[in-house]
C-alpha atoms as a PDB file:
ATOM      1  CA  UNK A   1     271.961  65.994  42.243  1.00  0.00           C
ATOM      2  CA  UNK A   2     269.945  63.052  44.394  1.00  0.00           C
ATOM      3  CA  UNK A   3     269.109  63.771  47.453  1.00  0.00           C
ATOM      4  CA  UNK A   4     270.932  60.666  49.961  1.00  0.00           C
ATOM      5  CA  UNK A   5     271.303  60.633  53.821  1.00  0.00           C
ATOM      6  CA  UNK A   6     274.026  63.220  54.833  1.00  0.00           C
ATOM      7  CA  UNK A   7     276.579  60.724  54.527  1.00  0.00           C
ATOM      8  CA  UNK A   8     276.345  60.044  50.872  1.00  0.00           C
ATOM      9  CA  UNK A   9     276.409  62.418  47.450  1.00  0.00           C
ATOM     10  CA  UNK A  10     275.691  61.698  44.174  1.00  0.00           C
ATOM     11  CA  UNK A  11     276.093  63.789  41.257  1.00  0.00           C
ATOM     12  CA  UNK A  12     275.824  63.622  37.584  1.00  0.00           C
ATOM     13  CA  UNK A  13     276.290  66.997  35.254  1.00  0.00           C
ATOM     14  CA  UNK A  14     275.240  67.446  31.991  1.00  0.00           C
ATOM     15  CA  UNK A  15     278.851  67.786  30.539  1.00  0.00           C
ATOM     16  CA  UNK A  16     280.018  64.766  31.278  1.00  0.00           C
ATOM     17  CA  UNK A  17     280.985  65.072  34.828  1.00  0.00           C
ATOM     18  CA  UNK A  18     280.297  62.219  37.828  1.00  0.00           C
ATOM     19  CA  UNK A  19     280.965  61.967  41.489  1.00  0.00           C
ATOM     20  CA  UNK A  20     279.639  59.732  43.708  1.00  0.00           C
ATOM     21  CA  UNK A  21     281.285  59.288  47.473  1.00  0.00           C
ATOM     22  CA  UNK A  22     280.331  58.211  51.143  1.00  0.00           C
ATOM     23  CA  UNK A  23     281.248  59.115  54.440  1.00  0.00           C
ATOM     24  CA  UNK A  24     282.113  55.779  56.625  1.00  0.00           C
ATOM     25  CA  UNK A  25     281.633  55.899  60.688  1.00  0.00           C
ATOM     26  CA  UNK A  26     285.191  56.826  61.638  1.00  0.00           C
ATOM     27  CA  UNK A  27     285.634  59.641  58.647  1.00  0.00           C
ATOM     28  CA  UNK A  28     287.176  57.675  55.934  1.00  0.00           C
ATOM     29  CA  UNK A  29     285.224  58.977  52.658  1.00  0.00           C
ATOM     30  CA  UNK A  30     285.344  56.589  49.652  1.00  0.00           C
ATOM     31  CA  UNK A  31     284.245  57.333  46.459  1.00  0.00           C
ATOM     32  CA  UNK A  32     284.149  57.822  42.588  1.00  0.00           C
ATOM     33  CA  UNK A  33     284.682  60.399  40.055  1.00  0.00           C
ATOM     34  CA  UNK A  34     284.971  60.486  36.701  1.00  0.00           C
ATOM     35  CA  UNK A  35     284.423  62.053  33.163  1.00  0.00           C
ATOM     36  CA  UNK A  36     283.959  61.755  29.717  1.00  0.00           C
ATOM     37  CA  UNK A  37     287.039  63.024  28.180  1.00  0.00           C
ATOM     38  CA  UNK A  38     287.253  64.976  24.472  1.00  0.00           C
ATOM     39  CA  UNK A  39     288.067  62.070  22.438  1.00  0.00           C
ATOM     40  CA  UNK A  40     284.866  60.084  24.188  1.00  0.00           C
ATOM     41  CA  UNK A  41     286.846  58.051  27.019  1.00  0.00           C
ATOM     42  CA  UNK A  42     284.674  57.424  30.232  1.00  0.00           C
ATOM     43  CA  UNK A  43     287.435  57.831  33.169  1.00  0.00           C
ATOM     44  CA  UNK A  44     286.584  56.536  36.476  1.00  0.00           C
ATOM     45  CA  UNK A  45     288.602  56.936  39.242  1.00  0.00           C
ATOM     46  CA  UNK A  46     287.570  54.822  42.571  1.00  0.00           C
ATOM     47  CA  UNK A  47     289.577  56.611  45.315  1.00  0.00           C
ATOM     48  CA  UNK A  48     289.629  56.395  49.663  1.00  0.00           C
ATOM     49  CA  UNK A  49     290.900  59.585  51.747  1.00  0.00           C
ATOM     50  CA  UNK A  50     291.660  58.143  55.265  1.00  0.00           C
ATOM     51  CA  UNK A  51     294.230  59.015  58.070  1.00  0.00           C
ATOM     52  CA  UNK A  52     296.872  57.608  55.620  1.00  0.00           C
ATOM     53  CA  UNK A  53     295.875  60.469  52.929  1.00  0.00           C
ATOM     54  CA  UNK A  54     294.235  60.541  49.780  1.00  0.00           C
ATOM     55  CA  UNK A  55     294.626  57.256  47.337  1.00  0.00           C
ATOM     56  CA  UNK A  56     293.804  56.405  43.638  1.00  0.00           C
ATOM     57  CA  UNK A  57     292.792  52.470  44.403  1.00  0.00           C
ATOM     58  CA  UNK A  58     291.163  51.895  40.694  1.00  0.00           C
ATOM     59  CA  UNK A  59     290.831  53.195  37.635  1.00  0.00           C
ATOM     60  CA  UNK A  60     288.739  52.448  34.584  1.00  0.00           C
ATOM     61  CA  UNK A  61     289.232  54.021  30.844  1.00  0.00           C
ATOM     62  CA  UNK A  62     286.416  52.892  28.574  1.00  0.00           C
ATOM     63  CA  UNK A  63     285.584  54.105  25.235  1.00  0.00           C
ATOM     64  CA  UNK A  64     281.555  55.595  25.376  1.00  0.00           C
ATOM     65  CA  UNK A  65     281.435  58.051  22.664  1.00  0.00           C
ATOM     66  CA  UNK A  66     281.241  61.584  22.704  1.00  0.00           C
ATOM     67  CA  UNK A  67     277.876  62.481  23.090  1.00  0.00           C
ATOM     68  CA  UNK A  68     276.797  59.598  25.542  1.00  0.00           C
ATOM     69  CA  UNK A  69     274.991  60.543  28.587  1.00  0.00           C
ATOM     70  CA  UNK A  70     277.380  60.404  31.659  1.00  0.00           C
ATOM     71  CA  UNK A  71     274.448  58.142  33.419  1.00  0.00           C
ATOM     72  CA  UNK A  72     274.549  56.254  30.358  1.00  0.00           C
ATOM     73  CA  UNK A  73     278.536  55.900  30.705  1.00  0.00           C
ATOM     74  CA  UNK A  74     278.702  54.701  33.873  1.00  0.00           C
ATOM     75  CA  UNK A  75     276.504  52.167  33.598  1.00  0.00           C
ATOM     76  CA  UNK A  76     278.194  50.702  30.423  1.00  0.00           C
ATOM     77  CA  UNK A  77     281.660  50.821  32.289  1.00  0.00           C
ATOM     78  CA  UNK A  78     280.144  48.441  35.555  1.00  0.00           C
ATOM     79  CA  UNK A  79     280.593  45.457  32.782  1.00  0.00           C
ATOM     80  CA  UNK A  80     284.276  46.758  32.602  1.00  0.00           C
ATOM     81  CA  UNK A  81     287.561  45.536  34.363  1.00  0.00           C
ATOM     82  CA  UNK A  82     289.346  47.919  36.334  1.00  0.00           C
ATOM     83  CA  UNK A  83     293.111  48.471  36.387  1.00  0.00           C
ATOM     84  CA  UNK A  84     294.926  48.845  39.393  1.00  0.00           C
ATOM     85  CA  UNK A  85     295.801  52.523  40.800  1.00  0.00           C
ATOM     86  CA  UNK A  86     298.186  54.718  42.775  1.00  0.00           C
ATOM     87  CA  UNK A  87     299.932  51.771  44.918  1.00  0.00           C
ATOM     88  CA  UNK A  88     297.843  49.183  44.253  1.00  0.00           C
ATOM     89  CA  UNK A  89     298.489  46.061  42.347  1.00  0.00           C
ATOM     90  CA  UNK A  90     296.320  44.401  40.403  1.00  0.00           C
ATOM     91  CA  UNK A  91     295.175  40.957  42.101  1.00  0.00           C
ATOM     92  CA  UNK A  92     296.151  37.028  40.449  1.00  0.00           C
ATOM     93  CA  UNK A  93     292.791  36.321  38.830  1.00  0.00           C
ATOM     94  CA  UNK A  94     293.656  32.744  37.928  1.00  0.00           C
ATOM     95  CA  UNK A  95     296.511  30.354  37.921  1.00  0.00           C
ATOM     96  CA  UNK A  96     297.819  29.021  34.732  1.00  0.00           C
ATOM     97  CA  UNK A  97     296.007  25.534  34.246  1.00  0.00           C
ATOM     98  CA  UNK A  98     298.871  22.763  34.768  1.00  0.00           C
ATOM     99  CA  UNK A  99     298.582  20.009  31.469  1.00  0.00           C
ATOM    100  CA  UNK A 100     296.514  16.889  32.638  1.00  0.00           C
ATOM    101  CA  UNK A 101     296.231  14.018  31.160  1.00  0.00           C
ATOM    102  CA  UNK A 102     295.924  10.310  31.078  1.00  0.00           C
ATOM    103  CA  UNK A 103     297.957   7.881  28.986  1.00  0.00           C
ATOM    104  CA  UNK A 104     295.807   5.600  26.193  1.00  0.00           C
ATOM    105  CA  UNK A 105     297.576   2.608  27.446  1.00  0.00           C
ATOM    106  CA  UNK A 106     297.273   3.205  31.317  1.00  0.00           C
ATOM    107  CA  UNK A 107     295.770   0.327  32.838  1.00  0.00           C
ATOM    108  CA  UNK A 108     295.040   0.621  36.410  1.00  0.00           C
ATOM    109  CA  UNK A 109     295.656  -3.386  37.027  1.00  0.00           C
ATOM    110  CA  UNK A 110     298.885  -2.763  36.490  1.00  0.00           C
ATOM    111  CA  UNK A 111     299.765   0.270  38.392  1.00  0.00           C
END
């Protein structure tokens, strides 16, 4: 357990458990927990409880092994995506690149 101003915990457990959540100015907490499930899955679970309840807003599943430290874990799963969660959707990274190109016989003295 790490000792943080009163507004912030952190806490790792030896059997694969992880929690780590702060409390803003006007009492929304935000925060992440996760574990390392039987078959060796990290789950991470990025949540907010606010005046509009308790919400899910990403999730992570990655594949660490079964005897990986949770510290360990978590730190592998930072270079990991996340996938959307309880009423969320997942954002537009990119847009489809349109085809571009320039004709072998263009000549601009004629256009």
């Amino acid at each position: 357990l790490a000792v943080l101003p009163a507004d912030r915990l952190v806490l790792e457990v030896p059997l694969g458990q992880y929690r780590k959540e702060k409390r803003l100015e006007d009492g929304t907490v935000v925060g992440t927990y996760g574990w390392v499930d039987p078959n060796g899955y990290l789950r991470l679970r990025d949540y907010i409880a606010d005046s509009k309840g308790y919400r899910i807003v990403r999730t992570k599943k990655v594949l660490v092994g079964v005897d990986t430290p949770i510290s360990n874990a978590v730190s592998a799963a930072k270079k990991v995506p996340s996938q959307g969660g309880v009423g969320v959707q997942n954002a537009k990274i990119y847009e489809k690149p349109k085809p571009s190109y320039v004709s072998s016989t263009y000549r601009p003295e004629l256009a």
